[in-house]
N, C-alpha and C. Protein backbone atom coordinates (compact mmCIF):
# COMPACT_ATOMS: atom_id res chain seq x y z
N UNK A 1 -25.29 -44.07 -40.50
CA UNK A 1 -24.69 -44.36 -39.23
C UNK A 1 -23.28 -43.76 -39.13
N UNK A 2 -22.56 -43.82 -40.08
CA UNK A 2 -21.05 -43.45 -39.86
C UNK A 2 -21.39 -41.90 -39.89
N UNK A 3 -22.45 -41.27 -40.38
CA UNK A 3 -22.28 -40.01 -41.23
C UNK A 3 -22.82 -39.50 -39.51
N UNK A 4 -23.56 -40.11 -38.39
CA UNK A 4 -23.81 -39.59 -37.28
C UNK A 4 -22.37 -39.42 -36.50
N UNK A 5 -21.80 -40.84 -36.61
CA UNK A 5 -20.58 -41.13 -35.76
C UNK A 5 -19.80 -39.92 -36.07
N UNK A 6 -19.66 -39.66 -37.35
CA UNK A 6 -18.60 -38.28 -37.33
C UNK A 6 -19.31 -36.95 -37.17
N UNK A 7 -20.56 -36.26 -37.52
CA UNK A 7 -20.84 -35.75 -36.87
C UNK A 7 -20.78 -35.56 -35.11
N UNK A 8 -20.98 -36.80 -34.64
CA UNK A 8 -20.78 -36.27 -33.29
C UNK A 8 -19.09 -36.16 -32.77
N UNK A 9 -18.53 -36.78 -33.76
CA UNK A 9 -16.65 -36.51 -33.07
C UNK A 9 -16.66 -35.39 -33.51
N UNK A 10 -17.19 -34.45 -35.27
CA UNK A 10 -16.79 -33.09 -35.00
C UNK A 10 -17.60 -31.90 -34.07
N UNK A 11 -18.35 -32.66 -33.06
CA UNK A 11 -19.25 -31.72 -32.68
C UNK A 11 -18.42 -32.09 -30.91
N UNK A 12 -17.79 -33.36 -30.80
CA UNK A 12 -17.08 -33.35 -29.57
C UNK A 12 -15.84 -32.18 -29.70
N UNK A 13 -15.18 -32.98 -30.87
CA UNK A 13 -13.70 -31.81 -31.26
C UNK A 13 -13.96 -30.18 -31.15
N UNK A 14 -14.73 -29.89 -31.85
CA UNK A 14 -14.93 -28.34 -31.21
C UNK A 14 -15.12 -28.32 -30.80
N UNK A 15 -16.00 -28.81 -29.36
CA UNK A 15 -16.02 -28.51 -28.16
C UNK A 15 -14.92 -28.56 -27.17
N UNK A 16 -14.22 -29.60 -27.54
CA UNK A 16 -12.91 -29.63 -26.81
C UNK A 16 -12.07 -28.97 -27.39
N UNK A 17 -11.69 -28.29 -28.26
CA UNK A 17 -10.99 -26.91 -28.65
C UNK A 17 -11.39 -25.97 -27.90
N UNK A 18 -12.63 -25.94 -28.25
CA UNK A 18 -13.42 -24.35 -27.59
C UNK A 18 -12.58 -24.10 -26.07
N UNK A 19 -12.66 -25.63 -25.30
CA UNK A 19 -12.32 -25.53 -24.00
C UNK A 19 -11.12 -25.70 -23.67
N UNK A 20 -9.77 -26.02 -24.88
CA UNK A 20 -8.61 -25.90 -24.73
C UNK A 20 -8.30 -24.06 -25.07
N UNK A 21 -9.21 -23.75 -25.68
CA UNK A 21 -8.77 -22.84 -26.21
C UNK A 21 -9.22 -21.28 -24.83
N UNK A 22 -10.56 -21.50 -24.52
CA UNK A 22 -10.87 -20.57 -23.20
C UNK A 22 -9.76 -21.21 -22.14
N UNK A 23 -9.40 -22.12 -21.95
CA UNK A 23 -8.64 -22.66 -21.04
C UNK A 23 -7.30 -21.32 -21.27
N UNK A 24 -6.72 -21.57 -22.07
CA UNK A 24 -5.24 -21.17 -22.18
C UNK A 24 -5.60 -19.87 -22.14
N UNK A 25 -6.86 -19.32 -22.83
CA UNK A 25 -6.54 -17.51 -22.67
C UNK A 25 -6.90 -17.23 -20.82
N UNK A 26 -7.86 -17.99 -20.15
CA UNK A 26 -7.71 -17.85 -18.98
C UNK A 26 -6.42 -17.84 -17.97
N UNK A 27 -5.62 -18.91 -18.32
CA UNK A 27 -4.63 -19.47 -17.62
C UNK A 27 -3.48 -18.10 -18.44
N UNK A 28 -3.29 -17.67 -19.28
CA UNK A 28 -2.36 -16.65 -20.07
C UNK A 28 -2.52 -15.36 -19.01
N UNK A 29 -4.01 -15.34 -18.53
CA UNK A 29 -4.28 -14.14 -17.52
C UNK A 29 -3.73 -13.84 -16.81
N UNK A 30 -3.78 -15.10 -15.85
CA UNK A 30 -3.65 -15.17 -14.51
C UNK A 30 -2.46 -15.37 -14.35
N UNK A 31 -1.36 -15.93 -15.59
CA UNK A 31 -0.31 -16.21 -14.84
C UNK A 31 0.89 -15.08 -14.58
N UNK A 32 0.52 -13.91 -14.96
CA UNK A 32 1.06 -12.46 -14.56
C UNK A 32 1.45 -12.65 -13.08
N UNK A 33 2.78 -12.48 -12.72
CA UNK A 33 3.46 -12.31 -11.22
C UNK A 33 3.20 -10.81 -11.14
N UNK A 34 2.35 -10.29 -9.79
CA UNK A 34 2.62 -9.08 -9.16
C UNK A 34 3.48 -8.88 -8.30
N UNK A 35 4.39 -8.89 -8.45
CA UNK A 35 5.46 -8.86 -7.95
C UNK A 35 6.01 -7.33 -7.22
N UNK A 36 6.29 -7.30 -5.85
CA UNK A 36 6.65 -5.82 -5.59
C UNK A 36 8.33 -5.66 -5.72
N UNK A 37 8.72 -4.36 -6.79
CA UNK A 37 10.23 -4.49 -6.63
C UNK A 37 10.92 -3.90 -5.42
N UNK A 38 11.66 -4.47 -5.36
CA UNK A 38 12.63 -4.07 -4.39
C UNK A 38 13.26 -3.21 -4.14
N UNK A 39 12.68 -1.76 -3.85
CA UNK A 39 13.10 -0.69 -3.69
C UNK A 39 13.46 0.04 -2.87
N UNK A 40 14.17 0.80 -2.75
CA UNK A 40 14.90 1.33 -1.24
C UNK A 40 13.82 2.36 -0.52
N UNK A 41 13.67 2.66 0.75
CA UNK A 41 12.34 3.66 0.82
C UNK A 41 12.74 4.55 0.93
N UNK A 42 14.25 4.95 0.77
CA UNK A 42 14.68 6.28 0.63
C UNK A 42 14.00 6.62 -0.96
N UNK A 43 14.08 6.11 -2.16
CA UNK A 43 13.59 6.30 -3.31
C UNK A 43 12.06 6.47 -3.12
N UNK A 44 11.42 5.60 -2.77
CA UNK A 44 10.00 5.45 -2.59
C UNK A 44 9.66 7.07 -2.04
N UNK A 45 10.16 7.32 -0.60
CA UNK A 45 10.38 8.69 0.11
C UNK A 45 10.59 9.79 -0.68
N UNK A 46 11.44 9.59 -1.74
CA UNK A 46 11.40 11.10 -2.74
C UNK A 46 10.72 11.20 -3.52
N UNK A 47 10.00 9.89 -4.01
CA UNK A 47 8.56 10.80 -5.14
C UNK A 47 7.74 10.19 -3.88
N UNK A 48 7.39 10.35 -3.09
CA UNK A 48 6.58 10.99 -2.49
C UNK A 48 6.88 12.10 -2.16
N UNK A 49 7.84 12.64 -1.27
CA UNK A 49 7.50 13.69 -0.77
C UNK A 49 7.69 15.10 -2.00
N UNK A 50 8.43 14.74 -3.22
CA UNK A 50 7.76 15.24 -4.23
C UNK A 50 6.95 15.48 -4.87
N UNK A 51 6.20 14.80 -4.62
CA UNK A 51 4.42 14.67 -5.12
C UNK A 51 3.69 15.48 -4.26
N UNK A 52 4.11 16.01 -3.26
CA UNK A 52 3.05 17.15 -2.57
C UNK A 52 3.67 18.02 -1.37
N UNK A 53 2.67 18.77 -0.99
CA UNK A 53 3.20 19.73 -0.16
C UNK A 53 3.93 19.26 1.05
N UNK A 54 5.09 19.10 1.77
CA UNK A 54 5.72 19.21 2.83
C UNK A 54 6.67 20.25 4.00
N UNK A 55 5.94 20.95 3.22
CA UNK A 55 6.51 22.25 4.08
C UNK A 55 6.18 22.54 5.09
N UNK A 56 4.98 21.88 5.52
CA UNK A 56 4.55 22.04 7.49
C UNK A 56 4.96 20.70 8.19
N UNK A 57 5.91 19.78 7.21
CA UNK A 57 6.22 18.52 8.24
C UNK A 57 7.46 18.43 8.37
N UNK A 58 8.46 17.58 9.15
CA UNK A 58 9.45 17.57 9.40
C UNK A 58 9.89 15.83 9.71
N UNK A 59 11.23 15.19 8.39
CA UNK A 59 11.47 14.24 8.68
C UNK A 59 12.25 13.79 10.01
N UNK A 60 11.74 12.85 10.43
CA UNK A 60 11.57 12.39 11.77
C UNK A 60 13.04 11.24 11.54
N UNK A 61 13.34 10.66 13.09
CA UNK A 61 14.42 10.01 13.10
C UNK A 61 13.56 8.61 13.77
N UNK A 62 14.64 7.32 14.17
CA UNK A 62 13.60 6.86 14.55
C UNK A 62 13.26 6.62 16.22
N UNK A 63 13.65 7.47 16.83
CA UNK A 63 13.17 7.64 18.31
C UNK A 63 11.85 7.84 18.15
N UNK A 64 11.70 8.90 17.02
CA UNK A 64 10.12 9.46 16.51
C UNK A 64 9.43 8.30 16.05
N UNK A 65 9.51 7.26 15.48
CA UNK A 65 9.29 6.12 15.24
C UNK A 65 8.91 5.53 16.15
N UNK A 66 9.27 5.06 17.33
CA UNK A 66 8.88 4.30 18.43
C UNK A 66 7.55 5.12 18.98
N UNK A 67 7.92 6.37 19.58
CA UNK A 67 7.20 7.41 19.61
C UNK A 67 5.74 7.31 19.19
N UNK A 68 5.95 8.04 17.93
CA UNK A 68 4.95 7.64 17.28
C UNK A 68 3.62 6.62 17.14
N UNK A 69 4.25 5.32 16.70
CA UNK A 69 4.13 4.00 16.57
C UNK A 69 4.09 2.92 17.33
N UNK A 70 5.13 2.97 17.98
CA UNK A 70 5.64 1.76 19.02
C UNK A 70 6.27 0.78 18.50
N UNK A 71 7.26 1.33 16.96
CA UNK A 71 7.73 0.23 16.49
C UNK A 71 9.34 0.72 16.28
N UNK A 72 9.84 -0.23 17.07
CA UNK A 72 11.66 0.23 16.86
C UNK A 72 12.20 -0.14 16.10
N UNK A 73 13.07 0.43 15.24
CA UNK A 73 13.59 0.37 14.41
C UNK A 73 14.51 -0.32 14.46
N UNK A 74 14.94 -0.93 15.29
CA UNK A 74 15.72 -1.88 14.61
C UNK A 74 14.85 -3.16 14.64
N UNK A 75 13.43 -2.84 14.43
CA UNK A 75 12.47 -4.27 14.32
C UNK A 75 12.09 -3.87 12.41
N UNK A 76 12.40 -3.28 11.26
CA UNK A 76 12.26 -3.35 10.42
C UNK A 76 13.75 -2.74 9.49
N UNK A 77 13.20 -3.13 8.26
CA UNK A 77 14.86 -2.82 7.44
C UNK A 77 14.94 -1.87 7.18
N UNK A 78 13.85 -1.00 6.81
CA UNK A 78 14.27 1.04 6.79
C UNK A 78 12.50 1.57 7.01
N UNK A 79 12.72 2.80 7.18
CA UNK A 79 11.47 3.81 7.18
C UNK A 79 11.88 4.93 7.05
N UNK A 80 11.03 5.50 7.21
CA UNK A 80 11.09 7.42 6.53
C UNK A 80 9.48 7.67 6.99
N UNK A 81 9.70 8.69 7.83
CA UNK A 81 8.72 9.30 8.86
C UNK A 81 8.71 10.49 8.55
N UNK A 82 7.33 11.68 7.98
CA UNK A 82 7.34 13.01 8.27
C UNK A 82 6.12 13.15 9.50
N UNK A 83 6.18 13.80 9.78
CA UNK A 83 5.36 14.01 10.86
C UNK A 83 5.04 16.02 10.87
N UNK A 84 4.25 16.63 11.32
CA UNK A 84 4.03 17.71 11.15
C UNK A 84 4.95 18.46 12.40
N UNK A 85 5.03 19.63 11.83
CA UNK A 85 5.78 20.60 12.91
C UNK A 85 5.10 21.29 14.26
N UNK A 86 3.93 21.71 13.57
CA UNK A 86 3.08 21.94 14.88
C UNK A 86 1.95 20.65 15.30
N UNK A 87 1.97 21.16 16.63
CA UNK A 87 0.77 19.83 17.07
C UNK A 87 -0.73 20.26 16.93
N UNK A 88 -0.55 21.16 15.70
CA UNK A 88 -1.97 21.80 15.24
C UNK A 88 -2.81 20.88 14.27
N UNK A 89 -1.70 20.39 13.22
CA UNK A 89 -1.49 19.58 12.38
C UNK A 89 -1.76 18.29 12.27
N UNK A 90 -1.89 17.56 11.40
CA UNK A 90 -1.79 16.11 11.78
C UNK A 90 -1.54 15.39 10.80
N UNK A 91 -0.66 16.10 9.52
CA UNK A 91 -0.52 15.61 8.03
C UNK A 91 0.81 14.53 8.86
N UNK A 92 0.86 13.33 8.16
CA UNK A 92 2.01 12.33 8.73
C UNK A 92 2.21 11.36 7.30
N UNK A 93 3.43 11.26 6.88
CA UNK A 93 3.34 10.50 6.23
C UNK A 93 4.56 9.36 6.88
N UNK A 94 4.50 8.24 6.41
CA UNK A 94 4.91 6.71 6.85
C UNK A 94 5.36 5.65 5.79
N UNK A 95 6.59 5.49 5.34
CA UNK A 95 6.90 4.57 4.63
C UNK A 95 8.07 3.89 5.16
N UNK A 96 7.26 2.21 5.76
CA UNK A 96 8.30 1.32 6.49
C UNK A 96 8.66 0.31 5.44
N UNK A 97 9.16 -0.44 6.06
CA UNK A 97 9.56 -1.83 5.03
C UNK A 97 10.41 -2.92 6.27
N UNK A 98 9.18 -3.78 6.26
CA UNK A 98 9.78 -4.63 7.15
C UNK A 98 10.49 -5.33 6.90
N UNK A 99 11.07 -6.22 7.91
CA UNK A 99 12.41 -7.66 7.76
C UNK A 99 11.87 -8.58 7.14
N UNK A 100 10.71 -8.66 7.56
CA UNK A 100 9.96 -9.80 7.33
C UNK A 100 8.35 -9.93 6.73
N UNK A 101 8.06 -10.36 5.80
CA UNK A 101 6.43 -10.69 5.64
C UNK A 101 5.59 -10.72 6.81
N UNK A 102 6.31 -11.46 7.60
CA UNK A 102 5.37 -12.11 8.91
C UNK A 102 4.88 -10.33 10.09
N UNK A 103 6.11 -9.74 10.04
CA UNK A 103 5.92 -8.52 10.54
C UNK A 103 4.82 -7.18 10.05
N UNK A 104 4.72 -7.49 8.48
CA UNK A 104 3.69 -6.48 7.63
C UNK A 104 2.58 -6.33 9.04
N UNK A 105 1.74 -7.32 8.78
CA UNK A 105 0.42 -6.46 9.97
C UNK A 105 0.67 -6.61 11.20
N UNK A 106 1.60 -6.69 11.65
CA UNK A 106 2.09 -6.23 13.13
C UNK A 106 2.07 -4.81 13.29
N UNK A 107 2.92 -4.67 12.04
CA UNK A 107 3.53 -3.28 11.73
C UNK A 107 2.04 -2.65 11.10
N UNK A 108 1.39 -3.04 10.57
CA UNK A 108 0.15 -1.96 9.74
C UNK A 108 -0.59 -2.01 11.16
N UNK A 109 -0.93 -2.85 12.46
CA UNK A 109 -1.55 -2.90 13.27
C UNK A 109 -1.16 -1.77 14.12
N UNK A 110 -0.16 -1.46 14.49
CA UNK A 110 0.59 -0.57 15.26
C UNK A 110 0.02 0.80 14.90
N UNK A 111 0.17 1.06 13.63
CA UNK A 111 0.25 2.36 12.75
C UNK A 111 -1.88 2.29 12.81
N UNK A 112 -2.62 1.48 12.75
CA UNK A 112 -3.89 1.96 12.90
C UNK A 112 -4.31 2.13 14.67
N UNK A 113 -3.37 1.98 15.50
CA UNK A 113 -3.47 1.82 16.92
C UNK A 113 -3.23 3.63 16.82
N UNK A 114 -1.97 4.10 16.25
CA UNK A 114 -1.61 5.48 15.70
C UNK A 114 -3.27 6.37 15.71
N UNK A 115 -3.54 6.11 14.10
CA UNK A 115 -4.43 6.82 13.13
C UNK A 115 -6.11 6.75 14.28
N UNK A 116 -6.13 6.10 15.29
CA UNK A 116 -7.54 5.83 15.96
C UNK A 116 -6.65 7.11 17.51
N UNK A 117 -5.92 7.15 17.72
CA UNK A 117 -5.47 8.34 18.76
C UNK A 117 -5.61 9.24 18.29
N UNK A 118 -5.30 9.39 16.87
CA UNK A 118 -4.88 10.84 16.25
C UNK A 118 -6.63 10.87 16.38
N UNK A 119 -7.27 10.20 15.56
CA UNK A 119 -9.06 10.68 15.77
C UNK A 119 -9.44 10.89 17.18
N UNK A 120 -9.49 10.42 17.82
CA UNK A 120 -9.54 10.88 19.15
C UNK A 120 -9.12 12.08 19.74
N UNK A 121 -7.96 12.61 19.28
CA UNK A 121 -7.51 13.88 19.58
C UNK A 121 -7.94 14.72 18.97
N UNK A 122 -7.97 14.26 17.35
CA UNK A 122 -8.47 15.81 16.56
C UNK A 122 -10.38 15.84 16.53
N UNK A 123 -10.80 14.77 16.87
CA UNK A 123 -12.00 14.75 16.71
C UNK A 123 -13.27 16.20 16.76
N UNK A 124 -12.95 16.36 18.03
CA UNK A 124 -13.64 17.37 18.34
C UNK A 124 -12.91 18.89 18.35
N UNK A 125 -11.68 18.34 18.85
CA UNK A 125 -10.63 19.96 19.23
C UNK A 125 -10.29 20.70 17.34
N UNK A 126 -10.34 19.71 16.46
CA UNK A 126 -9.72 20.40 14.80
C UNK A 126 -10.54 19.66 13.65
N UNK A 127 -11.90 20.31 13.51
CA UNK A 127 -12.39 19.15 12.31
C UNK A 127 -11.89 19.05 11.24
N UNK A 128 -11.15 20.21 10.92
CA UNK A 128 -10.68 20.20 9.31
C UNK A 128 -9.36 18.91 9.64
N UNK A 129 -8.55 18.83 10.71
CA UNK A 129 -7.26 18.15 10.70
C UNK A 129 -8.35 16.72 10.81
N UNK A 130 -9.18 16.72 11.73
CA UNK A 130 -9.89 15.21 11.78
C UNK A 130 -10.26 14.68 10.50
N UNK A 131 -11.00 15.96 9.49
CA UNK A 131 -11.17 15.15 8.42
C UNK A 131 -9.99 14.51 7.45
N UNK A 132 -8.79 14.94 7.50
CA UNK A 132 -7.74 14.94 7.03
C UNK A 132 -7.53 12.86 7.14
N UNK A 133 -7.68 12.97 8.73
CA UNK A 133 -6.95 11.55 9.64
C UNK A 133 -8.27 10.66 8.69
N UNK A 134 -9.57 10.93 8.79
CA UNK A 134 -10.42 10.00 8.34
C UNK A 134 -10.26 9.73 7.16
N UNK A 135 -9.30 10.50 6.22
CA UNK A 135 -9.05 10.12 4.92
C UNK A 135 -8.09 9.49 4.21
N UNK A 136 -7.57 9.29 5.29
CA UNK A 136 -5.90 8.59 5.65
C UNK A 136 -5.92 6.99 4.69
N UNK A 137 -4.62 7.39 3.94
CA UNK A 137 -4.21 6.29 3.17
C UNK A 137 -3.31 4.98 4.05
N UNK A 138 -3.23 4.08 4.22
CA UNK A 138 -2.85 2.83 4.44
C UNK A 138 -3.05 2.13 3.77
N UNK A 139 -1.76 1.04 3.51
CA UNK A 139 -1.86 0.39 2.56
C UNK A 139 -0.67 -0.61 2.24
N UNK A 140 -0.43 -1.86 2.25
CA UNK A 140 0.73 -2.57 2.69
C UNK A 140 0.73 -2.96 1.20
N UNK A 141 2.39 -3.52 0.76
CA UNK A 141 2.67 -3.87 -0.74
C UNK A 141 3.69 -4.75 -0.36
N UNK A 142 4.03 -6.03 -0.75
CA UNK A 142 5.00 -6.91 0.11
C UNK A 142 5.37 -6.61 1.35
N UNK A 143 6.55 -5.88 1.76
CA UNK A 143 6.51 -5.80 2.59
C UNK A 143 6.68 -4.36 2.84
N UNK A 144 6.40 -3.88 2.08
CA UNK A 144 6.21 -2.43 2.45
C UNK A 144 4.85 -1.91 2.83
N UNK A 145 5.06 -1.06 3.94
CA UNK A 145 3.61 -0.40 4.67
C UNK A 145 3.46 1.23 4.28
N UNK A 146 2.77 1.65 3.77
CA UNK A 146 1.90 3.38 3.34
C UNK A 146 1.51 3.72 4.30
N UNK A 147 1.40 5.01 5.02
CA UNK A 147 0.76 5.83 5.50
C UNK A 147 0.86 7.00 5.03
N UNK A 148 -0.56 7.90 4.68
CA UNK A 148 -0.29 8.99 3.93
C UNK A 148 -1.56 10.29 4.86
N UNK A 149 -1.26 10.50 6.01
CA UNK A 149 -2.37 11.49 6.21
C UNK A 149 -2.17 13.21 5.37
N UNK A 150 -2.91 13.61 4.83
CA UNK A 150 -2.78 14.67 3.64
C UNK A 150 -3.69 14.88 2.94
N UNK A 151 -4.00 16.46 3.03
CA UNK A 151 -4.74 16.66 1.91
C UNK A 151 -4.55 16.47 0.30
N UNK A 152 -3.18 16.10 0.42
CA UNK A 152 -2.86 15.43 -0.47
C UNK A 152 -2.29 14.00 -1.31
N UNK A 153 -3.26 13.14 0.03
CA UNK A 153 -2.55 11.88 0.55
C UNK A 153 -3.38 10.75 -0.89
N UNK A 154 -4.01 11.18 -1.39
CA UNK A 154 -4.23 10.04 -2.91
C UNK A 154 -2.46 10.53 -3.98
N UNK A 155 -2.29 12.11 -4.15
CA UNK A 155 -1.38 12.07 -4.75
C UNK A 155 0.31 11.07 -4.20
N UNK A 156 0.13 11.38 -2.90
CA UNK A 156 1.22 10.69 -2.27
C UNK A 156 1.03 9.44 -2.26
N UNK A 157 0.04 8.62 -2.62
CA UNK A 157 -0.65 7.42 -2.60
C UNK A 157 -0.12 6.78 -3.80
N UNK A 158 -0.61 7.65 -5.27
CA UNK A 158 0.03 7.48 -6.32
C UNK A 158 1.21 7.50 -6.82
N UNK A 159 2.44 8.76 -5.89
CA UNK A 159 3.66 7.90 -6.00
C UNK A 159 4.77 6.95 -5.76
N UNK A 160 3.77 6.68 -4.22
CA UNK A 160 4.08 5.47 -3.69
C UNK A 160 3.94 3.77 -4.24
N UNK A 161 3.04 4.26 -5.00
CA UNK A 161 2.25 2.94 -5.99
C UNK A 161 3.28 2.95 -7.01
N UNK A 162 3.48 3.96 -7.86
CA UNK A 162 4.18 4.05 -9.03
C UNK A 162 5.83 3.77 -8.56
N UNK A 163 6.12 4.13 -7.44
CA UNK A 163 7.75 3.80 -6.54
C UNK A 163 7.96 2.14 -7.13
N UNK A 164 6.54 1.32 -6.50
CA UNK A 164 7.27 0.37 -6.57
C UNK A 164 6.56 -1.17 -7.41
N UNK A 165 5.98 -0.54 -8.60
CA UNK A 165 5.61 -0.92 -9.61
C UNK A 165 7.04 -1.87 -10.41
């Protein structure tokens, strides 16, 4: 009888290890903060536009911003706009950073109100530029918003990611 009784406490005890023990490597996982740092988008803005070709776009001010978008600048804390030189084109890249959390998909809403005109325009009149727009990076990170239209818009993708790691 006793020799059951302890058998079953060491057969409870490792079990309740087992499950202190999956417990903590679970909980060790998860408790990683992704945290976005706080980076200026002028920085963010130079490895990107280092990371790929910009020689057919031209940084924009933010009249071009409203323009563009429909979002005024003095409704977020900075951006950096290229936009292409000819209206042949349609490479655009977009890195905002709003005031506020609450503003992120206001602001990402605006910018796909953008990217659905631009298809509309290039659709039929430029397939190579249309395929460009359909491949279009967006992509919000606290409070920062991506736009990357480009044939080279995964590389610009990647140093936008790595900006603010």
């Amino acid at each position: 009888m006793i020799r059951l009784k302890k058998s079953r406490i060491k057969k409870f005890m490792a079990g309740t290890l087992a499950t202190i023990l999956i417990a903590g490597a679970l909980s060790g996982c998860s408790t990683k903060s992704k945290e976005t740092k706080n980076v200026s988008v002028k920085e963010i803005s130079k490895k990107v536009v280092e990371s790929i070709d910009t020689s057919n776009m031209k940084k924009e001010d933010g009249n071009k911003l409203e323009k563009l978008y429909g979002i005024k600048p003095e409704d977020v804390e900075e951006f950096t706009v290229y936009s292409p030189k000819s209206n042949l084109k349609a490479d655009e890249i977009a890195i905002i950073k709003a005031k506020d959390s609450n503003d992120v998909d206001k602001i990402k809403e605006k910018i796909e109100e953008r990217i659905k005109k631009q298809e509309s325009s290039f659709k039929d009149y430029l397939p190579d530029e249309y395929f460009l727009i359909e491949k279009h990076v967006l992509k919000t990170n606290g409070n920062y918003i991506f736009l990357a239209i480009s044939k080279d818009a995964e590389k610009a993708e990647n140093a936008f990611d790595e900006s603010i790691k």
